[in-house]
N, C-alpha and C. Protein backbone atom coordinates (compact mmCIF):
# COMPACT_ATOMS: atom_id res chain seq x y z
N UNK A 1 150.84 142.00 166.47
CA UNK A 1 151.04 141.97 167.91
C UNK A 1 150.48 140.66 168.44
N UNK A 2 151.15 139.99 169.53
CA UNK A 2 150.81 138.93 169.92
C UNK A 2 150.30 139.10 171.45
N UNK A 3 149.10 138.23 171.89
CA UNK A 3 148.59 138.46 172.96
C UNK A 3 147.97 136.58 173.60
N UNK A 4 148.44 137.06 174.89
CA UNK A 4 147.45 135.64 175.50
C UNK A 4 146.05 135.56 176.09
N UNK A 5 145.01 135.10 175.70
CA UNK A 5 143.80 135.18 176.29
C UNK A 5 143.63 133.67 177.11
N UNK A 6 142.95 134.66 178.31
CA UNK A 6 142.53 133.03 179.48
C UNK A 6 141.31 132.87 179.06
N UNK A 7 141.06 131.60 178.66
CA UNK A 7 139.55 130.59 177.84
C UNK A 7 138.91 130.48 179.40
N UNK A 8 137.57 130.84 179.69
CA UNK A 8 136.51 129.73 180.51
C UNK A 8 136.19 128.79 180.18
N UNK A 9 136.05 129.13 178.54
CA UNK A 9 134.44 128.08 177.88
C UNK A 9 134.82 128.36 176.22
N UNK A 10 134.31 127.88 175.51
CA UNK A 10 134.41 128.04 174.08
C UNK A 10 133.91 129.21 173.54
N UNK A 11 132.61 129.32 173.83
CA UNK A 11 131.45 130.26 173.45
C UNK A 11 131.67 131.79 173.67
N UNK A 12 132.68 131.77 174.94
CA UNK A 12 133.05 133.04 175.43
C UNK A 12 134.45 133.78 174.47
N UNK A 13 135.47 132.06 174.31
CA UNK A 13 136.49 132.90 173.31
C UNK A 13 136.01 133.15 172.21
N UNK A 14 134.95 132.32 171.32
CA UNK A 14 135.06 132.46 170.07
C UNK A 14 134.99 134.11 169.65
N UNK A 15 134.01 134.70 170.43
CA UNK A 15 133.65 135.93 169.73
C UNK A 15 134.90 136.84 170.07
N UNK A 16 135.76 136.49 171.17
CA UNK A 16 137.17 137.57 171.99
C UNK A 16 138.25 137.31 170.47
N UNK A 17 138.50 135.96 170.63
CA UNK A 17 139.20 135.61 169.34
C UNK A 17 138.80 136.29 168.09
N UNK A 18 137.99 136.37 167.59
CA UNK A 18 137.38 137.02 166.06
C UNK A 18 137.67 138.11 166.12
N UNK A 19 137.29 138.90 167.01
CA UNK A 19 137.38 140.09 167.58
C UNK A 19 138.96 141.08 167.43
N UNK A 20 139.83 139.77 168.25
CA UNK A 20 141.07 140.03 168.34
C UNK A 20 142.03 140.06 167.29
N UNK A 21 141.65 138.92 166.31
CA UNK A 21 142.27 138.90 164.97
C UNK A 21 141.60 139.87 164.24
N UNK A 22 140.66 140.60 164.01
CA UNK A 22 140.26 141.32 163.31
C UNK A 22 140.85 142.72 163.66
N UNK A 23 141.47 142.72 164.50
CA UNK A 23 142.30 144.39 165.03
C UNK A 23 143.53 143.92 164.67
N UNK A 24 143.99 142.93 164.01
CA UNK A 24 145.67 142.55 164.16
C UNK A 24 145.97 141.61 165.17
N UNK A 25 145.58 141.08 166.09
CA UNK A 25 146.70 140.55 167.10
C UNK A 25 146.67 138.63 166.11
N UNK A 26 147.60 138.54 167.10
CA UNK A 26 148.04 136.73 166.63
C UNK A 26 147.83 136.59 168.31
N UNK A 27 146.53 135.50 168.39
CA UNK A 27 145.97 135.01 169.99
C UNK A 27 146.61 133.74 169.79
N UNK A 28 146.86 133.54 171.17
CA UNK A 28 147.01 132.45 172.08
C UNK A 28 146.63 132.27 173.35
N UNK A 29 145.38 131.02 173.24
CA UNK A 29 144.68 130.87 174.14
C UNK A 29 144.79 130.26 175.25
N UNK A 30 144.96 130.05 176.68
CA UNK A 30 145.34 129.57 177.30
C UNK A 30 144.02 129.34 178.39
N UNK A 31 143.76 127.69 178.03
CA UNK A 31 142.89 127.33 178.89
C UNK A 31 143.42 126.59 180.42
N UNK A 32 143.01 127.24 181.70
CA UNK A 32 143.90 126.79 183.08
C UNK A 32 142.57 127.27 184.03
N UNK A 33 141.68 126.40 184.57
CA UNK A 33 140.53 126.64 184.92
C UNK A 33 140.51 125.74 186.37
N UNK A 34 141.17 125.89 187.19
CA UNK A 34 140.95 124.76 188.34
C UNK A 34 140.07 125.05 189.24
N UNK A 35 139.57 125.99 188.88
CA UNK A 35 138.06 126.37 190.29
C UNK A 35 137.45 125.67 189.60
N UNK A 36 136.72 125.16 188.39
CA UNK A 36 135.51 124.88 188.02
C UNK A 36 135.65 123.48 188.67
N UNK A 37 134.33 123.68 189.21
CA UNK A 37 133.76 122.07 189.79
C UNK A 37 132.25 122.32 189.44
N UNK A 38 131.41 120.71 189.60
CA UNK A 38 132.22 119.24 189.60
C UNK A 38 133.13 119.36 189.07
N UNK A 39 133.85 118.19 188.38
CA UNK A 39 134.93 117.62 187.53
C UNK A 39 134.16 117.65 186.23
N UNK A 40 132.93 116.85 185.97
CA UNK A 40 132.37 116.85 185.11
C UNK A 40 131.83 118.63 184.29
N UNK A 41 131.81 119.76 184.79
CA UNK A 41 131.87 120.96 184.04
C UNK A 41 132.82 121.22 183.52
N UNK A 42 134.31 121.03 184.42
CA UNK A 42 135.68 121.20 183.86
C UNK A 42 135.92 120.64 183.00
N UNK A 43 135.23 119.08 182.47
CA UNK A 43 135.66 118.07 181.75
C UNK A 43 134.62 118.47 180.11
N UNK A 44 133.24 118.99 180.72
CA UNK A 44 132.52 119.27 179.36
C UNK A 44 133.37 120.73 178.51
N UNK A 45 133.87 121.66 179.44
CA UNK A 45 134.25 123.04 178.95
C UNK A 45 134.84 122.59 178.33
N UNK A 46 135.93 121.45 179.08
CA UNK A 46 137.05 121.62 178.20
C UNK A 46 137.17 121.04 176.86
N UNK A 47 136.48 120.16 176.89
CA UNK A 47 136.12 119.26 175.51
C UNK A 47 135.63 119.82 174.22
N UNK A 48 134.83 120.97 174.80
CA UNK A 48 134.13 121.72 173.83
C UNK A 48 135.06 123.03 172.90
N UNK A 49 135.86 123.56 174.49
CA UNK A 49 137.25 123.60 173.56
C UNK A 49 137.93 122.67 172.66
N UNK A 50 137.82 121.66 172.60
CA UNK A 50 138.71 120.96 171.59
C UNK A 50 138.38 121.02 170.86
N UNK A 51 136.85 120.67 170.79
CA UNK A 51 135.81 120.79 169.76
C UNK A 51 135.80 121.60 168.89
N UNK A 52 136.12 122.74 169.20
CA UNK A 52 135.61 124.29 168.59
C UNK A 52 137.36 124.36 167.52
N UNK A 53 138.10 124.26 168.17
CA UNK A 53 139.81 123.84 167.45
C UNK A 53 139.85 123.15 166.11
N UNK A 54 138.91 122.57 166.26
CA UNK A 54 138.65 121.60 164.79
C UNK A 54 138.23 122.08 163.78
N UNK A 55 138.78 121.96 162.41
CA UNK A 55 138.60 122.88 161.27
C UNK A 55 137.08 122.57 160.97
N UNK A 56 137.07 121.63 160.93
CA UNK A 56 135.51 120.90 160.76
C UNK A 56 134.21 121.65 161.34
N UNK A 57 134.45 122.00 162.87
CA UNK A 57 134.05 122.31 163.26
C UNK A 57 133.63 124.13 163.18
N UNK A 58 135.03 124.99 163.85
CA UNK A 58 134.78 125.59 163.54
C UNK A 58 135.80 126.38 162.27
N UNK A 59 135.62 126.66 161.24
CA UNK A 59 136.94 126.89 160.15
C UNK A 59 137.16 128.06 160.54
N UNK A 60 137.03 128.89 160.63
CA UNK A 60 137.44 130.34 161.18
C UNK A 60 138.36 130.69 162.24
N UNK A 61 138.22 129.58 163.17
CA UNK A 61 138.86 129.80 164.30
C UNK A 61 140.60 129.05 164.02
N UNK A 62 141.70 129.99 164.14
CA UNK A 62 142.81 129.62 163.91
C UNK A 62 143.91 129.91 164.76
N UNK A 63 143.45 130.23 166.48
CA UNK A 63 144.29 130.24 167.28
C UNK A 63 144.76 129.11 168.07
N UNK A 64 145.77 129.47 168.59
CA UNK A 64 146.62 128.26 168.99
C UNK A 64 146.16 128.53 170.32
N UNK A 65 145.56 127.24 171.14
CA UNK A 65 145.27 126.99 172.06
C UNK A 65 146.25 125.83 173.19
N UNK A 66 146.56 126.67 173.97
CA UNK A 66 146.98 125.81 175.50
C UNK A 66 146.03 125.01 176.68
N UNK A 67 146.40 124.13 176.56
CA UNK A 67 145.43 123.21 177.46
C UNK A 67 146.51 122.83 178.88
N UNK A 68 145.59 123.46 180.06
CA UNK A 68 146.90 123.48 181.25
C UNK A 68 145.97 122.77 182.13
N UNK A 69 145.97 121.40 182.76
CA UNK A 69 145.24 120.81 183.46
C UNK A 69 145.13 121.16 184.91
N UNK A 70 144.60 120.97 185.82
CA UNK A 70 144.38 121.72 187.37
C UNK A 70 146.13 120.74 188.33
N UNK A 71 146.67 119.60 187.77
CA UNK A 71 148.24 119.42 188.33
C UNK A 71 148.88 119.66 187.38
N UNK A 72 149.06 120.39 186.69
CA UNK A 72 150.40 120.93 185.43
C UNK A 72 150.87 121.47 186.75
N UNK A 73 152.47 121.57 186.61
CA UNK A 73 153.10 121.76 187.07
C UNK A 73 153.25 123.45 187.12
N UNK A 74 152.55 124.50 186.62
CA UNK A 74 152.57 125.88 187.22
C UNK A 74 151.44 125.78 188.03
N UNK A 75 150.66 125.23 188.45
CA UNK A 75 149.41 125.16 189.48
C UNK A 75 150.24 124.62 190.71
N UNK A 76 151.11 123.63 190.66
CA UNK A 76 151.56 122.96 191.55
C UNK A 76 152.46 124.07 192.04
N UNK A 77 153.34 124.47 191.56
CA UNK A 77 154.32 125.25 192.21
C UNK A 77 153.63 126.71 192.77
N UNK A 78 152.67 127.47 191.68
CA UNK A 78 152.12 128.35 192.56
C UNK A 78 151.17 128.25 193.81
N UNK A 79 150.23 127.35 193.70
CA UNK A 79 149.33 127.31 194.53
C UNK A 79 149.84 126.33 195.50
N UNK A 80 150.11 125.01 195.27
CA UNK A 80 150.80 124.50 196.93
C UNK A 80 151.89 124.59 197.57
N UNK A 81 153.00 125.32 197.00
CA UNK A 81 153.83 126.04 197.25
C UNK A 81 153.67 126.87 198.24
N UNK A 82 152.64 127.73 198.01
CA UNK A 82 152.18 128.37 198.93
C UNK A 82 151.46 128.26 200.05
N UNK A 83 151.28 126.63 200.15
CA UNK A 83 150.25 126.23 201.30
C UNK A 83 150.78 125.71 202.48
């Protein structure tokens, strides 16, 4: 079974992810975080996600991760769309 999980932070998916593959599912993570401010928290989370993606880093971890920036174009159309 396949499922999408929304990422905050690294630390928070790793254990959801392990978790999730270990019952069966095939995750896909989808990081889309535009409340976090400064810029600079948004910019460390997200990095650390990348970080954690890396076999090197962490080998266990083998989900496919989405990286959706605060103007990707589904932020744009939902949220100022509406403004």
């Amino acid at each position: 079974m396949r499922t999408l999980l929304h990422i905050c932070c690294a630390p928070c998916a790793n254990q959801c992810i392990d978790v999730l593959r270990t019952d069966g599912y095939e995750v896909t993570g989808l990081w889309y975080n535009p409340n976090i401010h400064p810029f600079t928290e948004y910019r460390a989370r997200r990095n650390c996600l990348r970080g954690m993606q890396k076999p090197s880093v962490c080998p266990s971890w083998s989900a496919t991760i989405m990286v959706c920036g605060p103007l990707c174009g589904l932020w744009r159309r939902t949220f100022l769309a509406a403004a």
